[in-house]
N, C-alpha and C. Protein backbone atom coordinates (compact mmCIF):
# COMPACT_ATOMS: atom_id res chain seq x y z
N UNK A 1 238.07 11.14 72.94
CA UNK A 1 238.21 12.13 74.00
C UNK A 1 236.97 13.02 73.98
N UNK A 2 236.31 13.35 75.11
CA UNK A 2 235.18 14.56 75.10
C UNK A 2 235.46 15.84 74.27
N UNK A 3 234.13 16.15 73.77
CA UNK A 3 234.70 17.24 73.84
C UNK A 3 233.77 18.20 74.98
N UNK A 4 234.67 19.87 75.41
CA UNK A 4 234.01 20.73 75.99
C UNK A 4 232.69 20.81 75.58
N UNK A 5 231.62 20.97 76.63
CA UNK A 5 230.35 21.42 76.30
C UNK A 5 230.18 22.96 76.69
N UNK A 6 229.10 23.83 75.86
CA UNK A 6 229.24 25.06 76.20
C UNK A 6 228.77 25.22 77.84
N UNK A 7 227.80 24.70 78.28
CA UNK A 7 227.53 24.45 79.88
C UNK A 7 228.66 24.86 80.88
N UNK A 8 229.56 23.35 80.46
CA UNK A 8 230.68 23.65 81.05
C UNK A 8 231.28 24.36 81.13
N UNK A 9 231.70 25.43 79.53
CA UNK A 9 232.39 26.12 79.92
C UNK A 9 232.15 27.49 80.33
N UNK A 10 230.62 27.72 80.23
CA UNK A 10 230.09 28.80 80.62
C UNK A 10 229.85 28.71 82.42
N UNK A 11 229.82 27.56 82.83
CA UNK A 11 229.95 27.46 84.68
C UNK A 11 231.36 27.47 84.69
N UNK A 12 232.50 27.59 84.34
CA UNK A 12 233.47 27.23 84.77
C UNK A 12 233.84 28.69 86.09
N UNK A 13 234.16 29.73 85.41
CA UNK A 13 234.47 30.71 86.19
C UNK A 13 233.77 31.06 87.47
N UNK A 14 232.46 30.41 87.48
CA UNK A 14 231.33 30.27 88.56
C UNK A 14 231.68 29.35 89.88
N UNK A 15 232.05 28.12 89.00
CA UNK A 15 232.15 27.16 89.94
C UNK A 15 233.56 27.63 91.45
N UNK A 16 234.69 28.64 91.25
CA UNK A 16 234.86 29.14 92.20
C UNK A 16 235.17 30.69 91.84
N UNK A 17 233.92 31.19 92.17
CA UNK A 17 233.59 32.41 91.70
C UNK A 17 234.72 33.58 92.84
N UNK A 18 235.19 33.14 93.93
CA UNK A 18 235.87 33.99 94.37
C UNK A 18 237.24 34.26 93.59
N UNK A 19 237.42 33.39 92.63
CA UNK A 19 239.11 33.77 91.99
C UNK A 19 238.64 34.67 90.58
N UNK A 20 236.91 35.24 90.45
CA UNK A 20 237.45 36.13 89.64
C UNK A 20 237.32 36.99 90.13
N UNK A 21 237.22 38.00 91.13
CA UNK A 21 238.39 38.69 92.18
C UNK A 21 239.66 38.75 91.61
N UNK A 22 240.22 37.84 91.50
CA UNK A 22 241.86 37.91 90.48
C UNK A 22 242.03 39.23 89.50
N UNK A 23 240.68 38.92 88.91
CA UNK A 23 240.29 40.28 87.30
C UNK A 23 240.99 42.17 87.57
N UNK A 24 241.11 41.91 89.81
CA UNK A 24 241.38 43.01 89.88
C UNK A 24 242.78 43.68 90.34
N UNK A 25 243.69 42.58 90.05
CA UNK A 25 245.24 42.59 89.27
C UNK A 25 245.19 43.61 88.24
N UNK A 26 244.38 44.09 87.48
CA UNK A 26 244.33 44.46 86.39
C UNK A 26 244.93 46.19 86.25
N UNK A 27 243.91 46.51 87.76
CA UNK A 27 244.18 47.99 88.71
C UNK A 27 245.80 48.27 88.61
N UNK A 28 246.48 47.37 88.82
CA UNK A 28 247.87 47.44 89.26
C UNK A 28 248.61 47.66 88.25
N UNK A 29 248.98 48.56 87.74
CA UNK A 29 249.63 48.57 86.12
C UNK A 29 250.89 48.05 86.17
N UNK A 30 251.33 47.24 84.80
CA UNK A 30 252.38 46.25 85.17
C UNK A 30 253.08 45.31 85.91
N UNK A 31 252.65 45.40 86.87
CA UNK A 31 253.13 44.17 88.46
C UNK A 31 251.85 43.30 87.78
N UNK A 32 250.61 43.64 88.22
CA UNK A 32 249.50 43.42 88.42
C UNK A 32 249.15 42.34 86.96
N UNK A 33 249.38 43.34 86.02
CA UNK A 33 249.26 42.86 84.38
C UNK A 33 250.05 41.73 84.07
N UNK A 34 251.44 41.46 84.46
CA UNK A 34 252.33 40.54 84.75
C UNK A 34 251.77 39.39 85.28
N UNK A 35 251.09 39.62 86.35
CA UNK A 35 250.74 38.41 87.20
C UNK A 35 249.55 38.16 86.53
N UNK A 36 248.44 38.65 86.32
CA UNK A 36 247.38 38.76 85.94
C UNK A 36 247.46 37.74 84.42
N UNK A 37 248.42 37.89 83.82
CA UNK A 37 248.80 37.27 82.46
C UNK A 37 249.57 35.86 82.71
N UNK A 38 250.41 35.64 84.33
CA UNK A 38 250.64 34.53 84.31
C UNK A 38 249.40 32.99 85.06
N UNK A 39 248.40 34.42 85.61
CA UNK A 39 247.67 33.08 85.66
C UNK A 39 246.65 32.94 84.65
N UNK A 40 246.51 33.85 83.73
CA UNK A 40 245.56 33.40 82.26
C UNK A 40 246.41 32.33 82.05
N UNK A 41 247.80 32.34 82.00
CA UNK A 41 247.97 31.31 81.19
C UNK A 41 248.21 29.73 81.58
N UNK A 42 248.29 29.52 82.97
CA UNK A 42 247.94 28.52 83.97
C UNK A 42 246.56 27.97 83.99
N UNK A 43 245.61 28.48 83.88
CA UNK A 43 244.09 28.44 83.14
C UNK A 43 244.15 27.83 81.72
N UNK A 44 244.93 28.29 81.20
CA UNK A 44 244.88 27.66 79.74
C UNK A 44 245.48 26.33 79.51
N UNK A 45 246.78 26.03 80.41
CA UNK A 45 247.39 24.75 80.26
C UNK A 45 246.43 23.86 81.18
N UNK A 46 245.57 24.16 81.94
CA UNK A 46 244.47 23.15 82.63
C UNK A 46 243.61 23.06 81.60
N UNK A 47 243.52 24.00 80.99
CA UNK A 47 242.00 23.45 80.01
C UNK A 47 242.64 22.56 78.57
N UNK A 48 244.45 22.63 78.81
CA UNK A 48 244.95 22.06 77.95
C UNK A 48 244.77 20.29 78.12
N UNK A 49 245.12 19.93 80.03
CA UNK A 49 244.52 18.66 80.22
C UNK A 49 243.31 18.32 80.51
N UNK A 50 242.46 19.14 79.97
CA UNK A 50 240.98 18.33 80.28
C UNK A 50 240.73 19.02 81.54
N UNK A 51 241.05 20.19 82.59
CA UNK A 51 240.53 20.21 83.80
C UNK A 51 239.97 21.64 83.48
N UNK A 52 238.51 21.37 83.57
CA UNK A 52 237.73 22.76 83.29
C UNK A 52 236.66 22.44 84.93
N UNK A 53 237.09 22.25 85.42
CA UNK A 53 236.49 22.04 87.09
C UNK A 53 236.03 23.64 87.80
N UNK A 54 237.34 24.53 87.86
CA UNK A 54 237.32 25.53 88.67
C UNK A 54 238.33 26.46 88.86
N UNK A 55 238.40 27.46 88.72
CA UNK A 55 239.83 28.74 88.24
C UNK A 55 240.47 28.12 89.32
N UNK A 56 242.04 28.27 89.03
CA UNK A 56 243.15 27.31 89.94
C UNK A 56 243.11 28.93 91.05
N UNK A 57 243.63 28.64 92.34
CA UNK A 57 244.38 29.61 93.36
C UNK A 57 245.32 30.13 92.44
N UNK A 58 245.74 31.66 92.79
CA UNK A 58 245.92 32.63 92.08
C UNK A 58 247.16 32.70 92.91
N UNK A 59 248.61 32.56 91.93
CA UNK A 59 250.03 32.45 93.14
C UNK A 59 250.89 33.78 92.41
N UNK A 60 250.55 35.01 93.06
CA UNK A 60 250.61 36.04 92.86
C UNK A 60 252.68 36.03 92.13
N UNK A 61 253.49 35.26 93.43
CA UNK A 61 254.80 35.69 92.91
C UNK A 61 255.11 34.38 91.48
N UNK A 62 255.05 34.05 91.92
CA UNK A 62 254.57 32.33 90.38
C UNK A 62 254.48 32.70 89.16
N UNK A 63 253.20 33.55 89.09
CA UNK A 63 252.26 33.92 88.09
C UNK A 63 252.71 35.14 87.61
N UNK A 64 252.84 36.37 88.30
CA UNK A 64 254.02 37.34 88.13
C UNK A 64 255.06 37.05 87.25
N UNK A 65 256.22 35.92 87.62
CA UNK A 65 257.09 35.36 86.89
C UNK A 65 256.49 34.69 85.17
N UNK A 66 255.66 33.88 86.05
CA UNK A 66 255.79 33.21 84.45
C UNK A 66 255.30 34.11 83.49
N UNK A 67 253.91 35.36 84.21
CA UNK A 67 253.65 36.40 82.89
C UNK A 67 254.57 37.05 82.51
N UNK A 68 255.80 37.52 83.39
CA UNK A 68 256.48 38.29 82.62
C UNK A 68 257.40 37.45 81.63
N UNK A 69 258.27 35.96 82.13
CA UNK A 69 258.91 35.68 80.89
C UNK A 69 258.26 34.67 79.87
N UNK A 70 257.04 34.70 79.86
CA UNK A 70 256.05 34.60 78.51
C UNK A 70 255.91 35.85 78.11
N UNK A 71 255.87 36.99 78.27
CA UNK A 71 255.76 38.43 77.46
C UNK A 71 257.07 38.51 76.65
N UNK A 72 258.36 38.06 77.36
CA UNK A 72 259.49 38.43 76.87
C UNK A 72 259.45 37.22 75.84
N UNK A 73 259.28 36.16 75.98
CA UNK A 73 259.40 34.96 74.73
C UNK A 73 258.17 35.29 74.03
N UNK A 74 256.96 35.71 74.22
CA UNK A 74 256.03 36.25 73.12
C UNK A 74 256.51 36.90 72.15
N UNK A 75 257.47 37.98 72.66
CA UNK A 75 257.94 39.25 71.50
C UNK A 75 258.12 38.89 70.46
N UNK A 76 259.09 38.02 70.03
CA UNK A 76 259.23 37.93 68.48
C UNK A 76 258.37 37.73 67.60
N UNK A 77 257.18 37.01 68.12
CA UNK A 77 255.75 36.64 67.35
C UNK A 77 255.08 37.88 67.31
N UNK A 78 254.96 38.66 68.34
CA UNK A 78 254.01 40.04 68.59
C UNK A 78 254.80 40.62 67.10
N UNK A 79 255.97 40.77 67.21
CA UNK A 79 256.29 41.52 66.35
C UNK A 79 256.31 41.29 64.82
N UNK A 80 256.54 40.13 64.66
CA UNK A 80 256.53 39.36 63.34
C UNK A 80 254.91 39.56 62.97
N UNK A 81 253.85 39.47 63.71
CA UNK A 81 252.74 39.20 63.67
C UNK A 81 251.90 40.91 63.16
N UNK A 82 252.90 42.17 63.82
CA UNK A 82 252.52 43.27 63.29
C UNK A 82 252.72 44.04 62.52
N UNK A 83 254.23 43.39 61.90
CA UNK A 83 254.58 43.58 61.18
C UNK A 83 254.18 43.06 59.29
N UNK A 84 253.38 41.64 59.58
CA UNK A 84 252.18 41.06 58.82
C UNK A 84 251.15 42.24 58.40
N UNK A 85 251.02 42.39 59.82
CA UNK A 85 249.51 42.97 59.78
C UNK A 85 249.83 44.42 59.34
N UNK A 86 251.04 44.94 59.35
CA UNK A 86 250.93 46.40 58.96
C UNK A 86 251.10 46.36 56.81
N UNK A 87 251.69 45.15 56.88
CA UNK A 87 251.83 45.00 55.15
C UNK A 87 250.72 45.13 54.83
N UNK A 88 249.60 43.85 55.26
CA UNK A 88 248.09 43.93 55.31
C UNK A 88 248.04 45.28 55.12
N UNK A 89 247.65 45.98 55.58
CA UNK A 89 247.01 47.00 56.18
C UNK A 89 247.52 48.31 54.97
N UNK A 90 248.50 48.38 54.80
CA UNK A 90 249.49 48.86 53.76
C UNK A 90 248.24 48.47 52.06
N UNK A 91 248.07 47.00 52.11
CA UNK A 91 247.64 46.86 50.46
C UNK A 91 246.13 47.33 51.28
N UNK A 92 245.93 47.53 51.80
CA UNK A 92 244.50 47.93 51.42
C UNK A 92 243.01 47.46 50.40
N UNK A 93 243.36 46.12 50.98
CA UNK A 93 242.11 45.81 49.98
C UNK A 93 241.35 44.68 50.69
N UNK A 94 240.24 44.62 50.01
CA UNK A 94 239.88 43.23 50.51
C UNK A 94 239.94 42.13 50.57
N UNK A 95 240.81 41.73 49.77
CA UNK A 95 241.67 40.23 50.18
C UNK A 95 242.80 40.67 51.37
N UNK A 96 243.38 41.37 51.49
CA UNK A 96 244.19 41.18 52.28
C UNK A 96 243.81 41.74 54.14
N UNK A 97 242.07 42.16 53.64
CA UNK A 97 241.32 42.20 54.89
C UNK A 97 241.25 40.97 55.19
N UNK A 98 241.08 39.75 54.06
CA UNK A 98 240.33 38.47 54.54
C UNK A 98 241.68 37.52 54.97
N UNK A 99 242.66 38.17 54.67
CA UNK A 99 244.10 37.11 54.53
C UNK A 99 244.35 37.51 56.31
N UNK A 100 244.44 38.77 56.40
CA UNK A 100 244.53 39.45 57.80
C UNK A 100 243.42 38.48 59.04
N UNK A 101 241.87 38.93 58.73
CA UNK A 101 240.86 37.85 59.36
C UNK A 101 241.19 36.50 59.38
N UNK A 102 241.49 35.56 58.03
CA UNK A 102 241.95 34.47 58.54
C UNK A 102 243.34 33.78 59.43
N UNK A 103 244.56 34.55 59.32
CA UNK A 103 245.54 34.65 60.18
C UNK A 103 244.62 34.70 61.66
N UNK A 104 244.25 35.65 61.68
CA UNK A 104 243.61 36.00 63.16
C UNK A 104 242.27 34.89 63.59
N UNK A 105 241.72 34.34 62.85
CA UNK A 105 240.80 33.13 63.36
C UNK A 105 241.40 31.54 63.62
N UNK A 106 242.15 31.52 62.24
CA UNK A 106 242.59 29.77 62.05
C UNK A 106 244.09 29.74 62.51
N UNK A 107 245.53 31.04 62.92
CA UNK A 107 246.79 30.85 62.73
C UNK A 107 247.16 31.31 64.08
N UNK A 108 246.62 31.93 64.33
CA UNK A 108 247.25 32.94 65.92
C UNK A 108 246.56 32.29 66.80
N UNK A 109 245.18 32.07 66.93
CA UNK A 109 244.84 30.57 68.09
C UNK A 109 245.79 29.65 68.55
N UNK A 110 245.34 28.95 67.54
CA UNK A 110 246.41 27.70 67.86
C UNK A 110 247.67 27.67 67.74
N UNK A 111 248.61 28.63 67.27
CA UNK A 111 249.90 29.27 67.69
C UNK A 111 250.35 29.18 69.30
N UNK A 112 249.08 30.24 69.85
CA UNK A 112 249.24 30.78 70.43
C UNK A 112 248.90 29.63 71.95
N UNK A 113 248.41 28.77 71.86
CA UNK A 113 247.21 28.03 72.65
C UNK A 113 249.22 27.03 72.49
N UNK A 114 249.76 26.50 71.44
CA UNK A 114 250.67 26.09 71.41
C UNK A 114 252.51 26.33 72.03
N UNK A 115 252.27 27.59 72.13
CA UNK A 115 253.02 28.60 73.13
C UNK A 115 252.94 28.47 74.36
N UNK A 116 251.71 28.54 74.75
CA UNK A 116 251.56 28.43 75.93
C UNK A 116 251.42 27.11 76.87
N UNK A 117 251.81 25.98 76.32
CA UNK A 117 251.79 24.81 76.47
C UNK A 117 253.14 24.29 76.92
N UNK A 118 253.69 25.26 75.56
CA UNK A 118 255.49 24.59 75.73
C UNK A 118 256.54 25.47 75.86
N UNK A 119 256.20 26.86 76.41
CA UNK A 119 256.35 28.20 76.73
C UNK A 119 257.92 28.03 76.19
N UNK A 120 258.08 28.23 74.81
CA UNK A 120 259.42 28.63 74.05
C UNK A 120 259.29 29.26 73.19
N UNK A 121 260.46 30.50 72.73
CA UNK A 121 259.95 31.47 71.61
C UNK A 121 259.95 30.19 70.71
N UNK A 122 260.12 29.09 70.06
CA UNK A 122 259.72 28.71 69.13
C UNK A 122 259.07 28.26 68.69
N UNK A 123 258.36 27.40 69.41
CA UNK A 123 256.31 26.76 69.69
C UNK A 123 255.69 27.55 69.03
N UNK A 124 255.95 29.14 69.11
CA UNK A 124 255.41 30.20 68.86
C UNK A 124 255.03 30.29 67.01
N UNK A 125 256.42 29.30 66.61
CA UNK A 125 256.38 29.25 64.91
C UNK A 125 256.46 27.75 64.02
N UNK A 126 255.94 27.12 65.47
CA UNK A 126 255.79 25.70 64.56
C UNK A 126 254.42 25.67 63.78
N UNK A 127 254.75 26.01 62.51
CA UNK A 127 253.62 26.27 61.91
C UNK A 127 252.63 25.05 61.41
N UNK A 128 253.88 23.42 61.00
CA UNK A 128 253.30 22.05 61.13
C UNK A 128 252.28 21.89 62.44
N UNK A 129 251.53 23.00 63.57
CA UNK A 129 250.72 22.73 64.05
C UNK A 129 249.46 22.61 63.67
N UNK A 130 249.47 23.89 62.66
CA UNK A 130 248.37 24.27 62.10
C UNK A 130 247.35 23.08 61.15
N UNK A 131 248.16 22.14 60.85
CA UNK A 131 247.68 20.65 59.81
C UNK A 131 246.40 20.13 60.60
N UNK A 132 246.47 20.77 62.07
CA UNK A 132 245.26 19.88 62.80
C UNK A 132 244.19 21.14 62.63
N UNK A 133 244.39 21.97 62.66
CA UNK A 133 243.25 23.03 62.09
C UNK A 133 242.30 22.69 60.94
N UNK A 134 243.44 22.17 59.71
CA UNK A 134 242.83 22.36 58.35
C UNK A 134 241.98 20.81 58.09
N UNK A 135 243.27 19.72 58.80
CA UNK A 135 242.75 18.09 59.12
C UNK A 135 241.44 17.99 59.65
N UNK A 136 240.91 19.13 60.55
CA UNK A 136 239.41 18.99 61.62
C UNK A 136 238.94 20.07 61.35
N UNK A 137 238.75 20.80 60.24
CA UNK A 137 238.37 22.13 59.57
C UNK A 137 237.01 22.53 60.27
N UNK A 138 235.91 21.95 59.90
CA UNK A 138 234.53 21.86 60.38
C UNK A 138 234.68 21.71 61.88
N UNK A 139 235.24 20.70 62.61
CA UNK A 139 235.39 20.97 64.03
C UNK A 139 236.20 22.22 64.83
N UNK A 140 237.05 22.44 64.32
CA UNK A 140 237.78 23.81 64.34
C UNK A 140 236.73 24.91 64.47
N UNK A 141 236.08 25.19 63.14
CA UNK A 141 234.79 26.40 62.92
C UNK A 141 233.76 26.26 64.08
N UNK A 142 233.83 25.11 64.62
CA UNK A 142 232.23 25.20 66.04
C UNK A 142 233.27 25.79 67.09
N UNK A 143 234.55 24.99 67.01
CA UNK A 143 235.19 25.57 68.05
C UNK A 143 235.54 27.32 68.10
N UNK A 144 235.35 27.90 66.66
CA UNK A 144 235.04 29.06 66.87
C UNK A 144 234.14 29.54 67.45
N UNK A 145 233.04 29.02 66.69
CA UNK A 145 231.70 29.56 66.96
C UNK A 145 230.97 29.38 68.41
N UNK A 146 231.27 28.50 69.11
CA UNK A 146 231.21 28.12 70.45
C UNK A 146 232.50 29.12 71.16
N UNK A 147 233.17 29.65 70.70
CA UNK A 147 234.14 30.99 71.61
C UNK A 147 233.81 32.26 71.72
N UNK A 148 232.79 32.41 70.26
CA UNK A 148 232.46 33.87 70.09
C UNK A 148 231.41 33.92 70.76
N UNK A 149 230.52 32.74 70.83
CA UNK A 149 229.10 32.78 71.69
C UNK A 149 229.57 32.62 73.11
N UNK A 150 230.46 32.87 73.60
CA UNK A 150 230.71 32.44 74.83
C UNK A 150 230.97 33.69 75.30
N UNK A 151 231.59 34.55 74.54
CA UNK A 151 232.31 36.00 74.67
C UNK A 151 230.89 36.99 74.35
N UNK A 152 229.95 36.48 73.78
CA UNK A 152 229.11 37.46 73.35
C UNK A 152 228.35 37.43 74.83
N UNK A 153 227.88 36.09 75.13
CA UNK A 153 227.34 35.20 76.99
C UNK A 153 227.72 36.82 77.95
N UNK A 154 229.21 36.51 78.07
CA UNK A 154 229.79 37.20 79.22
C UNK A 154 229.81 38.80 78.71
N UNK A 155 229.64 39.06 77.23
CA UNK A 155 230.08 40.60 76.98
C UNK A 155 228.42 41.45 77.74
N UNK A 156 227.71 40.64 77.64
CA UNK A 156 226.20 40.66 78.03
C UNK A 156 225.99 40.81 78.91
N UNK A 157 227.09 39.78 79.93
CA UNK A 157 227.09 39.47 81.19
C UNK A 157 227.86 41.08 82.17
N UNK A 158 228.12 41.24 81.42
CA UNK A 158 229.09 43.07 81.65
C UNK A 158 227.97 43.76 82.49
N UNK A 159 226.88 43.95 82.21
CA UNK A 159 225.84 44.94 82.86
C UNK A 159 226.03 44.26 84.60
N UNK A 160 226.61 43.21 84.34
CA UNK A 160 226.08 42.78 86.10
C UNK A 160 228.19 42.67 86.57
N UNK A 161 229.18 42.80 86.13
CA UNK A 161 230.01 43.22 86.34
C UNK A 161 230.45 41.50 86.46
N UNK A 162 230.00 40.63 86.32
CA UNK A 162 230.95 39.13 86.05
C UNK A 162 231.15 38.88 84.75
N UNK A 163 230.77 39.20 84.19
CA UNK A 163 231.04 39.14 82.78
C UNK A 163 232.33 39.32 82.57
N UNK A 164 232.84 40.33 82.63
CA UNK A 164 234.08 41.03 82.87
C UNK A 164 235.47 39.78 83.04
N UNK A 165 235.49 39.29 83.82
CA UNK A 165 236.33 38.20 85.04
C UNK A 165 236.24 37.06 84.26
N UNK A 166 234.90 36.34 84.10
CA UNK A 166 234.30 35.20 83.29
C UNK A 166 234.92 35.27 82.34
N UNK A 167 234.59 36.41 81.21
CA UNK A 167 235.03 36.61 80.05
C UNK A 167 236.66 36.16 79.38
N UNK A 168 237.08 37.11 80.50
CA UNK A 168 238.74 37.12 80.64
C UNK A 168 239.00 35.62 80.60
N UNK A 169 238.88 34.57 81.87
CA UNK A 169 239.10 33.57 82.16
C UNK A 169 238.92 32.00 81.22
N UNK A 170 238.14 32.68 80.64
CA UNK A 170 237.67 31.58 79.50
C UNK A 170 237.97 31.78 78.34
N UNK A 171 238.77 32.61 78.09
CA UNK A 171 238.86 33.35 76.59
C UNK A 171 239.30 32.17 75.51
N UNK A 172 240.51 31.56 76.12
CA UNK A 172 241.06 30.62 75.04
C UNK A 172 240.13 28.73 75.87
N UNK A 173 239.51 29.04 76.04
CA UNK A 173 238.85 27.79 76.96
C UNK A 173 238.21 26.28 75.72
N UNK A 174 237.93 27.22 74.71
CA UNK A 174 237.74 26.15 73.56
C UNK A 174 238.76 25.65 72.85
N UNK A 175 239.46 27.02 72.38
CA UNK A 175 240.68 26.59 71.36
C UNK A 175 241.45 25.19 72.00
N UNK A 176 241.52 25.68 73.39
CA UNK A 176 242.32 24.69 74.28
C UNK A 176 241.76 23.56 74.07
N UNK A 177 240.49 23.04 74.85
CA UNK A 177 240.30 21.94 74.08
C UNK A 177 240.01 21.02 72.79
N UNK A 178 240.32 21.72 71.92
CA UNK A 178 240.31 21.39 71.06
C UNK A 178 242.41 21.09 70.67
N UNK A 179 242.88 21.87 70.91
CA UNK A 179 243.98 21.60 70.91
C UNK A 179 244.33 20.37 71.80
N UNK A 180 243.82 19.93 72.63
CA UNK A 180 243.97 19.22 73.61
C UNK A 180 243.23 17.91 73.34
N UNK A 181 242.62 17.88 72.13
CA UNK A 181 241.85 16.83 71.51
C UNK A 181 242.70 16.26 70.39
N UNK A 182 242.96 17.05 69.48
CA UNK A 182 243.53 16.66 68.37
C UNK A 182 244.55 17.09 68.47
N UNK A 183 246.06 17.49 69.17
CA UNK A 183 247.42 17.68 68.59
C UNK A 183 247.87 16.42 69.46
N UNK A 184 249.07 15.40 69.13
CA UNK A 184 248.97 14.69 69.40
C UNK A 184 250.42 14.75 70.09
């Protein structure tokens, strides 16, 4: 299977540059955020099959729905997840800075990229996902490193105000394919 090239995924939000316009859902507090969150995540299940072509049409009552009951099936993870992080945070040291950092690079990605695929609170804790992380370790790490350079691209890209939209739109655009490569 291909994998994403950074090219690609740095034209993606370009190629129909009028849907990041969408970015300004954002104005709308809660309606807006709702919808705004259900088509991030419609974006993400395309880049789940291989279609990094062009941001899908933006279906305001659709997208609305599905962000809000993905927020409500998110919760138990949000919470389990801050409740981690406040123990973390509690020992105070530097292992449990690095235990905290790696949760947040190698465990909550692909969690999360896995959630949104099969939108059930429990996807959310199949943790036997994670085996393809550690199985493709080295491919995993570019697929970092190709996300952060992508985010650094568009954080850059901020002075000219697409950055912004781009940024947003592509956020999980690697993890995805990579999830979309190796989970089987």
């Amino acid at each position: 299977m291909k994998k994403l090239d950074f090219n690609t995924a740095f034209k993606y939000s370009f190629n129909r540059a009028k849907g990041m316009w969408n970015i300004l859902w954002i104005f709308l507090p809660i309606v807006g955020w709702f919808a705004l969150g259900g088509y991030s995540i419609r974006i993400v299940k395309e880049f789940i099959k291989g279609k990094f072509k062009e941001l899908p049409v933006f279906e305001f009552k659709s997208d609305l729905k599905l962000g809000f009951n993905m927020f409500l099936k998110g919760l138990p993870f949000v919470i389990t997840y801050i409740i981690i992080s406040s123990v973390l945070d509690i020992m105070d040291s530097e292992i449990a800075e690095l235990v905290d950092l790696f949760i947040a690079l190698f465990i909550v990605p692909m969690l999360t990229i896995n959630f949104l695929k099969k939108e059930t609170v429990g996807s959310y804790f199949e943790i036997e996902i994670l085996k393809y992380v550690f199985n493709n370790f080295g491919d995993y790490v570019i697929t970092l490193l190709k996300s952060i350079l992508l985010g650094i691209v568009f954080l850059i890209m901020w002075v000219i105000l697409v950055g912004f939209p781009a940024g947003a739109f592509t956020k999980n655009m690697f993890v995805a394919d990579f999830y979309r490569r190796k989970v089987k």
